[in-house]
Protein backbone atom coordinates (compact mmCIF):
# COMPACT_ATOMS: atom_id res chain seq x y z
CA UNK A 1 14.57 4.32 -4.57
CA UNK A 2 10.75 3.78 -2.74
CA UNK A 3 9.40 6.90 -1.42
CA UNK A 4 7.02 6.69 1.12
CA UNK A 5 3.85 6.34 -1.14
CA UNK A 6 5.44 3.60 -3.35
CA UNK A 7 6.45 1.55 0.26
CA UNK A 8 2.93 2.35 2.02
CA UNK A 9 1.21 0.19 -0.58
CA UNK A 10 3.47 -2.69 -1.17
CA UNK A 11 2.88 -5.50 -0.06
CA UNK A 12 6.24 -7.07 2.00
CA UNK A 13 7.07 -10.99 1.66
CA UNK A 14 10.33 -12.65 3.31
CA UNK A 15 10.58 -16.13 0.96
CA UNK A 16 12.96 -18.68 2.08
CA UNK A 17 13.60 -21.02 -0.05
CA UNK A 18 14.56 -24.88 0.92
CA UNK A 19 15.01 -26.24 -2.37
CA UNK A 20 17.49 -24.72 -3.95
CA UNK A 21 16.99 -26.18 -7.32
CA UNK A 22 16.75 -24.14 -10.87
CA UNK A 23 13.07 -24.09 -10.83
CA UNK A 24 12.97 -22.91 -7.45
CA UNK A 25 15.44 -20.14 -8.36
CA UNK A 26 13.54 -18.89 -11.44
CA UNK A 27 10.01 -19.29 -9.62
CA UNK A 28 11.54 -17.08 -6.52
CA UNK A 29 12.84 -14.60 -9.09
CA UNK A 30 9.50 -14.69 -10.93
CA UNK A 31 7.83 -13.75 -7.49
CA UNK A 32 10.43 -10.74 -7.10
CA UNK A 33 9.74 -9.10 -10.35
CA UNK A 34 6.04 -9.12 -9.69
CA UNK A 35 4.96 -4.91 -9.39
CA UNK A 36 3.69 -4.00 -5.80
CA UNK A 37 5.56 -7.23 -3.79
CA UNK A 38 8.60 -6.23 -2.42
CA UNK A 39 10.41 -9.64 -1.32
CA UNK A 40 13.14 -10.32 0.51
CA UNK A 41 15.18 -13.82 0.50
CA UNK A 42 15.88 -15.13 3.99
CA UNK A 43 17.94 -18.16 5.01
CA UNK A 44 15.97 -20.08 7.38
CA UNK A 45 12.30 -20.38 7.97
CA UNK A 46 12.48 -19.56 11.91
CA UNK A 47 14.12 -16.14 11.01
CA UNK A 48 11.45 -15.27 8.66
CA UNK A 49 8.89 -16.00 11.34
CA UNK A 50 10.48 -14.28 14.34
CA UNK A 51 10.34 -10.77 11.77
CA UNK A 52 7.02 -11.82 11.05
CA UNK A 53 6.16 -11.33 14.20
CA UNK A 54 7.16 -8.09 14.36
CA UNK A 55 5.43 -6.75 11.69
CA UNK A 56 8.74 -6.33 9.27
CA UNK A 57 6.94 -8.27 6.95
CA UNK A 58 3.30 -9.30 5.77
CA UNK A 59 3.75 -12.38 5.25
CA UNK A 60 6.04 -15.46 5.14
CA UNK A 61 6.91 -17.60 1.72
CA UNK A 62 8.35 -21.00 2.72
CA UNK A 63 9.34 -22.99 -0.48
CA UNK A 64 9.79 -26.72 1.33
CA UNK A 65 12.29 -29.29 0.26
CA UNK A 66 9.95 -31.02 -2.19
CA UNK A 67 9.43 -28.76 -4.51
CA UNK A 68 11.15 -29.91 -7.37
CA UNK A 69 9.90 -33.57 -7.06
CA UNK A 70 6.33 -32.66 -6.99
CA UNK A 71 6.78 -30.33 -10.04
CA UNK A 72 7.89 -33.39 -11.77
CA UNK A 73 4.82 -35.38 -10.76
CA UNK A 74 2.99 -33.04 -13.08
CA UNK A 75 1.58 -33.32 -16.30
CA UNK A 76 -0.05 -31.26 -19.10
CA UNK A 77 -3.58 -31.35 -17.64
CA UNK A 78 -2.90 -30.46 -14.18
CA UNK A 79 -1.60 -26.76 -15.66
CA UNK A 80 -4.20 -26.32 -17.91
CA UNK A 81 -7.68 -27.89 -15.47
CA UNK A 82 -5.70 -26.77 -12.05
CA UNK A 83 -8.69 -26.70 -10.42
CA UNK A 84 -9.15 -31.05 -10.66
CA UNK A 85 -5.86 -32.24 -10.99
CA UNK A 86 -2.82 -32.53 -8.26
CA UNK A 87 -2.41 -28.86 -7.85
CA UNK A 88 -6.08 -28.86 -6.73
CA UNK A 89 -4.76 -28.40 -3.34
CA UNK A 90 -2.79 -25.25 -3.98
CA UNK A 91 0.23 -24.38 -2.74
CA UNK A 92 0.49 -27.39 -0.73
CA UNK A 93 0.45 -29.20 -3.82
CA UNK A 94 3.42 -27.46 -4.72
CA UNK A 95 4.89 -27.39 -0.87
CA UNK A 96 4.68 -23.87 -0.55
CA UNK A 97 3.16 -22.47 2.57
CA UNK A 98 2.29 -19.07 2.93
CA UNK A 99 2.15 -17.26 6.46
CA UNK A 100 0.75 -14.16 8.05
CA UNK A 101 -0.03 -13.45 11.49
CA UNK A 102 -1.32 -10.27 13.42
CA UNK A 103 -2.57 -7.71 11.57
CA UNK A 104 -2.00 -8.62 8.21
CA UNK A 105 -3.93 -11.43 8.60
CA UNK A 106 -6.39 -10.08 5.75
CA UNK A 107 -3.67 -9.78 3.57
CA UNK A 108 -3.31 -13.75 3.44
CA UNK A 109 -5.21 -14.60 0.50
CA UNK A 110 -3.75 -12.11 -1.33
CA UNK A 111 -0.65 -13.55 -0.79
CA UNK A 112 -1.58 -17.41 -1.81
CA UNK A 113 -3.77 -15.96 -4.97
CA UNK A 114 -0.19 -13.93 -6.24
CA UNK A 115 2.13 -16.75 -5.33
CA UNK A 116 0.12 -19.45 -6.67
CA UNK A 117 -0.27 -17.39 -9.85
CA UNK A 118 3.38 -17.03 -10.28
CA UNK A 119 3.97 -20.76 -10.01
CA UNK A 120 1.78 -21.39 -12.45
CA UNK A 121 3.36 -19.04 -14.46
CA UNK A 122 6.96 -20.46 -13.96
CA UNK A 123 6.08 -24.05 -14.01
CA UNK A 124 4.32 -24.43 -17.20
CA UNK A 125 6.98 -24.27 -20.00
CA UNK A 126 8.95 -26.68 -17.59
CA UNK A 127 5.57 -29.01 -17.11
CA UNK A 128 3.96 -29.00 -20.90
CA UNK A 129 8.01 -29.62 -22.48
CA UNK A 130 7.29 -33.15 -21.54
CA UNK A 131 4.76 -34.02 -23.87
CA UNK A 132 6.54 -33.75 -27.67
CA UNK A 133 3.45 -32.23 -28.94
CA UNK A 134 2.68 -29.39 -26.52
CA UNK A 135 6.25 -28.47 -26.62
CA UNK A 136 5.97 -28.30 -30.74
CA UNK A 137 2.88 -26.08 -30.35
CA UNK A 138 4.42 -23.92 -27.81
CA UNK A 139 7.60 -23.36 -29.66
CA UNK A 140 4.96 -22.52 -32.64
CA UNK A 141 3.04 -19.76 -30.67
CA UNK A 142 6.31 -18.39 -29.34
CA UNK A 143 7.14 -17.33 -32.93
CA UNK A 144 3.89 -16.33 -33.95
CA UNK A 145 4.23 -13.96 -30.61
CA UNK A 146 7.56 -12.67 -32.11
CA UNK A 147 6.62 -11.82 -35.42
CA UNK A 148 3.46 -10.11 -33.96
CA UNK A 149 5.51 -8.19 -31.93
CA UNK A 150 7.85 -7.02 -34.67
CA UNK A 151 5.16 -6.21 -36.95
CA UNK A 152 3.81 -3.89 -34.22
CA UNK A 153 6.68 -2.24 -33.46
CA UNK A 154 7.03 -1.33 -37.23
CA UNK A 155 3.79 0.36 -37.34
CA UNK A 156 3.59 1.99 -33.76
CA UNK A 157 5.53 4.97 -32.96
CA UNK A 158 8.11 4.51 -30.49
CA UNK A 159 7.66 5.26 -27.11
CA UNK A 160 9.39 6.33 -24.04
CA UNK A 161 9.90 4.25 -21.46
CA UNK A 162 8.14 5.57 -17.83
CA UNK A 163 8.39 4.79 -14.76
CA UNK A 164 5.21 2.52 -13.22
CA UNK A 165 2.83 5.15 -11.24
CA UNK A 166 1.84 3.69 -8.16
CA UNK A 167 -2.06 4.06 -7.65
CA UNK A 168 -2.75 6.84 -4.85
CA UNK A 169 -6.40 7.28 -4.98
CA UNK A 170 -6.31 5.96 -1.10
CA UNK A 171 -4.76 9.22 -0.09
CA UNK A 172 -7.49 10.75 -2.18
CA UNK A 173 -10.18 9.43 0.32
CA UNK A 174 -8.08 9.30 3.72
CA UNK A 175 -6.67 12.90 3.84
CA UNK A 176 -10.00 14.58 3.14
CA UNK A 177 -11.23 12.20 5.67
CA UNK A 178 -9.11 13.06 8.30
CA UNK A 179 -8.72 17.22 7.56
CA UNK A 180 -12.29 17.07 7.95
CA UNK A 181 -12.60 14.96 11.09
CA UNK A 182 -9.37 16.89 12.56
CA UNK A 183 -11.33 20.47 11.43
CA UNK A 184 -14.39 19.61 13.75
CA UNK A 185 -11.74 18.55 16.85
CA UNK A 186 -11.30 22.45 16.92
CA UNK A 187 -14.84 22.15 18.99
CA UNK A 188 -13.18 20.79 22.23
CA UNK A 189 -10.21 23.56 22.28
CA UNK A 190 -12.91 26.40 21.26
CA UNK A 191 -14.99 25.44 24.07
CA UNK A 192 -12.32 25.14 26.58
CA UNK A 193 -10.92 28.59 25.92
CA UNK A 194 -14.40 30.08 26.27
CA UNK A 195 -14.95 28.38 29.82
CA UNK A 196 -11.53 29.42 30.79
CA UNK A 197 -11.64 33.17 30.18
CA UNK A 198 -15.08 33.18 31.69
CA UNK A 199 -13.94 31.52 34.76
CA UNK A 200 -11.22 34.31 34.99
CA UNK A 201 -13.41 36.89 34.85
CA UNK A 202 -11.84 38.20 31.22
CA UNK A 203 -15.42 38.14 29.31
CA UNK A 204 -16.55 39.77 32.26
CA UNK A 205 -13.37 42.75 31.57
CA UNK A 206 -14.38 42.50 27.67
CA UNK A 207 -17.63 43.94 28.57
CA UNK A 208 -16.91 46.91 29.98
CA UNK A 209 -14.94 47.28 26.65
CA UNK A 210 -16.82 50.11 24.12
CA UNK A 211 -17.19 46.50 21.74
CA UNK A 212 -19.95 45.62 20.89
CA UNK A 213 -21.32 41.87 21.15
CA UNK A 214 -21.10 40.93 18.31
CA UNK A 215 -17.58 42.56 17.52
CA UNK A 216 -16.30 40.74 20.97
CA UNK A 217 -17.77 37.30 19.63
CA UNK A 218 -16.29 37.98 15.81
CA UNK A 219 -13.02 38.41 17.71
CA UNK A 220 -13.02 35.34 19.68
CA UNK A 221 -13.89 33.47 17.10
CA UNK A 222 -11.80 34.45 13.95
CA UNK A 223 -8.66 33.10 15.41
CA UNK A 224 -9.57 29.64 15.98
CA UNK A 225 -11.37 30.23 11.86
CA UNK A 226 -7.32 30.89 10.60
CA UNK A 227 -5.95 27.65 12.78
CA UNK A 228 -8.68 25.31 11.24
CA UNK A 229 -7.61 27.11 7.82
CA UNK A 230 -4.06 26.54 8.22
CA UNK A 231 -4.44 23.18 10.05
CA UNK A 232 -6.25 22.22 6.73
CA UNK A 233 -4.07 23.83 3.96
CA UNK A 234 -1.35 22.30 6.17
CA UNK A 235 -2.82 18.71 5.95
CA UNK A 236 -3.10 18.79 2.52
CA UNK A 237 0.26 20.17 1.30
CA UNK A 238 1.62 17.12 3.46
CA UNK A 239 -0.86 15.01 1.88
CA UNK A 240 0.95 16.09 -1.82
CA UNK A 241 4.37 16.24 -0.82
CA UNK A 242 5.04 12.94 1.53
CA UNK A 243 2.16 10.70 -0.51
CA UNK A 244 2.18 12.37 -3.39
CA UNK A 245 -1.37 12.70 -3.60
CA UNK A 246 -3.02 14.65 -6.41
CA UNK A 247 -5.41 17.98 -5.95
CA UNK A 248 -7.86 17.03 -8.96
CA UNK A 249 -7.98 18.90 -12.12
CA UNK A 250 -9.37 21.86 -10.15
CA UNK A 251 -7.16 22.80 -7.22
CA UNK A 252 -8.86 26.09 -6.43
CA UNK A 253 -11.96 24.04 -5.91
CA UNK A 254 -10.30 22.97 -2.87
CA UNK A 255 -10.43 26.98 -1.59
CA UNK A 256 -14.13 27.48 -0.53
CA UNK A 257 -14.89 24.09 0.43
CA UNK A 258 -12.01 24.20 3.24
CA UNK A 259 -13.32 27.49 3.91
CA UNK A 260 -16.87 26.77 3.85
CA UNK A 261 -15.80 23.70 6.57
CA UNK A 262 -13.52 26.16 8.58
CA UNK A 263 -16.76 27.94 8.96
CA UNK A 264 -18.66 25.60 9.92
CA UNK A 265 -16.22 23.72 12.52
CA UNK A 266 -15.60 27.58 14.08
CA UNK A 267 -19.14 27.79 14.57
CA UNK A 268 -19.78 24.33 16.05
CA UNK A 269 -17.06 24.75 18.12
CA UNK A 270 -18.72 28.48 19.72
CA UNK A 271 -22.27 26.61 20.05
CA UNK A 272 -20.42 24.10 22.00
CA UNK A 273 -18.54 26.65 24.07
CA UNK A 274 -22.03 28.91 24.61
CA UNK A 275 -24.03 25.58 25.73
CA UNK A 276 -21.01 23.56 27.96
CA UNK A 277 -20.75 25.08 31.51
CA UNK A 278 -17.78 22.88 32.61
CA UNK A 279 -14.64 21.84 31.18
CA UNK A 280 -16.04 18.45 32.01
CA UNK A 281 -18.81 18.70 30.14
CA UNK A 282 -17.17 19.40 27.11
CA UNK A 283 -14.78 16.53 26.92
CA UNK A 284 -17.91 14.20 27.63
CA UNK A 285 -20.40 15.93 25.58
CA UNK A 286 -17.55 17.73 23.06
CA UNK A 287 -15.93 14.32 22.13
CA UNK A 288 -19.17 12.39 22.08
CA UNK A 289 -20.46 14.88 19.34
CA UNK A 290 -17.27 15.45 17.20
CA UNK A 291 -16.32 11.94 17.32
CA UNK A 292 -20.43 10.12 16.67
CA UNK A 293 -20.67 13.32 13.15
CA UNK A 294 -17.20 11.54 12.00
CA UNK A 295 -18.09 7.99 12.11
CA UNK A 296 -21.89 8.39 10.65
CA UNK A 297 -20.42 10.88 8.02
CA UNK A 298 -17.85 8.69 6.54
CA UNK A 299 -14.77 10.18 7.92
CA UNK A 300 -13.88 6.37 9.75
CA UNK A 301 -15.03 4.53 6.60
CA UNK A 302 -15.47 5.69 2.93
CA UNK A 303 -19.28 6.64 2.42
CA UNK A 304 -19.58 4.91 -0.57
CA UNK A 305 -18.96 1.80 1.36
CA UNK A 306 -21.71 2.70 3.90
CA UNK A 307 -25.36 0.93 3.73
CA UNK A 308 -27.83 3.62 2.14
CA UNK A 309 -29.50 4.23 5.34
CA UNK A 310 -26.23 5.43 6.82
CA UNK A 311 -25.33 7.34 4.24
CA UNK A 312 -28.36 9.04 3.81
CA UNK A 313 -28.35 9.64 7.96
CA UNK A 314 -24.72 11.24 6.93
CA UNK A 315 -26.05 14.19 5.41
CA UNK A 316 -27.19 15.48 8.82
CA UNK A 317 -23.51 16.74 9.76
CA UNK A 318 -21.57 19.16 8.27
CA UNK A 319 -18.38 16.03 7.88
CA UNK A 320 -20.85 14.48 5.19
CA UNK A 321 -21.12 17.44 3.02
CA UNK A 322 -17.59 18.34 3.18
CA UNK A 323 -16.69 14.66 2.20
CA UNK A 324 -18.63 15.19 -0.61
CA UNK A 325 -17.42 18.25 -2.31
CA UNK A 326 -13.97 16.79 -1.67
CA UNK A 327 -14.56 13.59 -3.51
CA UNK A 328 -15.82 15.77 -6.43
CA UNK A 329 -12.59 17.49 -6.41
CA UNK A 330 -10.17 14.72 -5.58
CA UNK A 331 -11.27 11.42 -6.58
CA UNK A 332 -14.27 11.64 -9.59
CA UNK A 333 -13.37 11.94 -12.65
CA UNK A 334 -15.71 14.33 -13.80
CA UNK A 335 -15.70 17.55 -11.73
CA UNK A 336 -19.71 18.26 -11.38
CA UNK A 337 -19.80 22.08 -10.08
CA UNK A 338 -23.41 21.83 -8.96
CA UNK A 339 -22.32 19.19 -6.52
CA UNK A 340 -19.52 21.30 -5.32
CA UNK A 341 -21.85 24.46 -4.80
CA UNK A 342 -24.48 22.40 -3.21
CA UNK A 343 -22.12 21.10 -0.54
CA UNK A 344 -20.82 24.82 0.48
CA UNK A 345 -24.63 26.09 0.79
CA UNK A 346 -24.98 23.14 3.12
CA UNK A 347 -21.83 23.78 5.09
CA UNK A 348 -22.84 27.57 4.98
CA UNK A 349 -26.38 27.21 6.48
CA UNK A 350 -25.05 24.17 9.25
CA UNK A 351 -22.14 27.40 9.90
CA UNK A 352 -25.18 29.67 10.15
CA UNK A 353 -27.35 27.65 12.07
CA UNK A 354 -24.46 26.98 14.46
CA UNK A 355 -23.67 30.54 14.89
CA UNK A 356 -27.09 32.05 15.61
CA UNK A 357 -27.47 29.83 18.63
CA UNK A 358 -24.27 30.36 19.69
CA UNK A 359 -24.78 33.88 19.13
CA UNK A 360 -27.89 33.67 20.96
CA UNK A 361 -26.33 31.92 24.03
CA UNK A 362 -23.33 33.75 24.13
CA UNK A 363 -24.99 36.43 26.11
CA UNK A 364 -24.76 34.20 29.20
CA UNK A 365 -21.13 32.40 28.72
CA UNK A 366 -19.83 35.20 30.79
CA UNK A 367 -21.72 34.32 34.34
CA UNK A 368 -19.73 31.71 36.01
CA UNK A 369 -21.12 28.23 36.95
């Protein structure tokens, strides 16, 4: 049975075939056996198009009617220089046509470069058995394979059978990615809750309260500090037990750079809150800023696939250093500590420098606007 990793990264073909022959049949069960294509045999070519179009499927593989005669138009050369002979118009040459539509449009010449790899595969012992010779040299090889094979299996230890591992180093990127992006959204709540009670006149109450400022603003805060905590433990126990994502060799890395982002997302989200007057202020200037920090930090787009400049203008937001000690944890190889520390003294001082403003402005969030 797929779980929901394995499914999430295959890539999902309907194939109808309209030739019906025994080269068909073998080429169509070549394509089926092929690791990360899941394929499913339709009857007619309109059905296969109508679920294309709702996104049931990737792509389309028609095999026409001709198949079988153009196979027999071919000759030694053509498999070996495919490039100049008659397959040097691909599939076509073959009549196969290969379909995608919508968004899995990018996915297209994937598709052709698999299936016209796999009829490569199938047709050459059919093509090259026509010529005496190849055939003789073929046969030759195949025994030469089978004694090599024997011969290694004699001097190699036997070994279990496992089941292929499907590669899951995109959850490795995208659930960082998103904890981190979904840690800073805490902002736009923070900052609401703040403009709320002051509107009410509670800060106002809290004052006359033998708490001092700083103990009131420690207590406001510290409660949205555990949901960004949770919210991010949360996101990556999901991460491990619906993708099966990995935590690195180091999983109690992961502790103080969630914290160390907790801290600085808390504190973002009070400077916010000290600096907004209106709740309209903060979902125009609250969404503007969480949203603008995600997308130059690499939370929207791996920043190893980001021009230099970008990344480099990345390391002014507290998203960029996060993303960084994460991919030390979860996705390099070797687990460099220094890069690790460095990142939580960044988030530390951004959670620092967030607070002492806020800090500093809190001492007029209470007067209403």
């Amino acid at each position: 049975f797929l779980t929901m990793q394995d499914r999430n990264q295959l890539i999902r073909v309907a194939i109808v075939n309209s030739d019906h022959g025994d080269l068909a049949n073998q080429f169509v069960n070549n394509l089926r056996s092929k690791e990360g294509l899941e394929a499913t045999l339709l009857d007619s070519r309109d059905s296969a198009l109508n679920k294309l179009d709702t996104d049931l499927f990737m792509a389309v593989i028609a095999i026409g009617p001709n198949f079988q005669k153009r196979v027999d138009n071919l000759a030694v050369a053509d498999i070996l220089y495919p490039d100049e002979g008659l397959l040097s118009g691909g599939l076509n040459s073959l009549d196969i046509e290969v379909i995608c539509r919508g968004s899995f449009m990018n996915t297209e010449g994937i598709v052709r470069q698999l299936v016209f790899g796999s009829a490569v595969q199938s047709l050459a012992p059919y093509v090259t058995r026509k010529n005496r010779l190849a055939a003789r040299i073929i046969d030759n090889g195949r025994a030469t394979f089978g004694e090599r094979r024997t011969a290694q299996e004699k001097s190699s230890p036997v070994k279990k059978a496992s089941s292929p591992e499907v590669n899951g180093n995109v959850y490795q990127v995208l659930v960082p990615s998103y904890t981190v992006m979904f840690a800073f959204f805490l902002v736009n709540i923070m900052a609401r809750s703040f403009i709320s009670e002051r509107d009410i006149g509670t800060l106002c109450r809290l004052r006359l309260a033998p708490i001092s400022r700083s103990g009131l603003l420690l207590g406001k805060t510290i409660p949205f500090f555990i949901v960004s905590l949770v919210q991010s433990a949360l996101l990556f126990v999901f991460g491990r037990v619906l993708f099966g994502m990995s935590w690195g060799t180091a999983p109690a890395g992961l502790i103080p750079v969630i914290v160390c982002t907790s801290l600085a997302a808390t504190a973002l989200g009070l400077l916010v809150a000290t600096l907004a007057r209106t709740e309209s202020q903060v979902s125009a200037y609250g969404n503007f800023l969480v949203i603008t920090m995600a997308g130059i930090s690499g939370c929207f787009m791996p920043r190893n696939w980001q021009p230099q400049l970008m990344q480099k203008l990345g390391l002014i937001t507290p998203h960029a250093w996060a993303l960084i000690g994460y991919d030390q944890l979860l996705v390099q190889e070797h687990l460099n500590a220094a890069v690790i520390g460095r990142s939580c003294a960044m988030l530390l001082v951004f959670a620092a420098a967030f607070f002492a403003v806020g800090w500093w402005r809190f001492q007029t969030i209470d007067q209403p606007a």
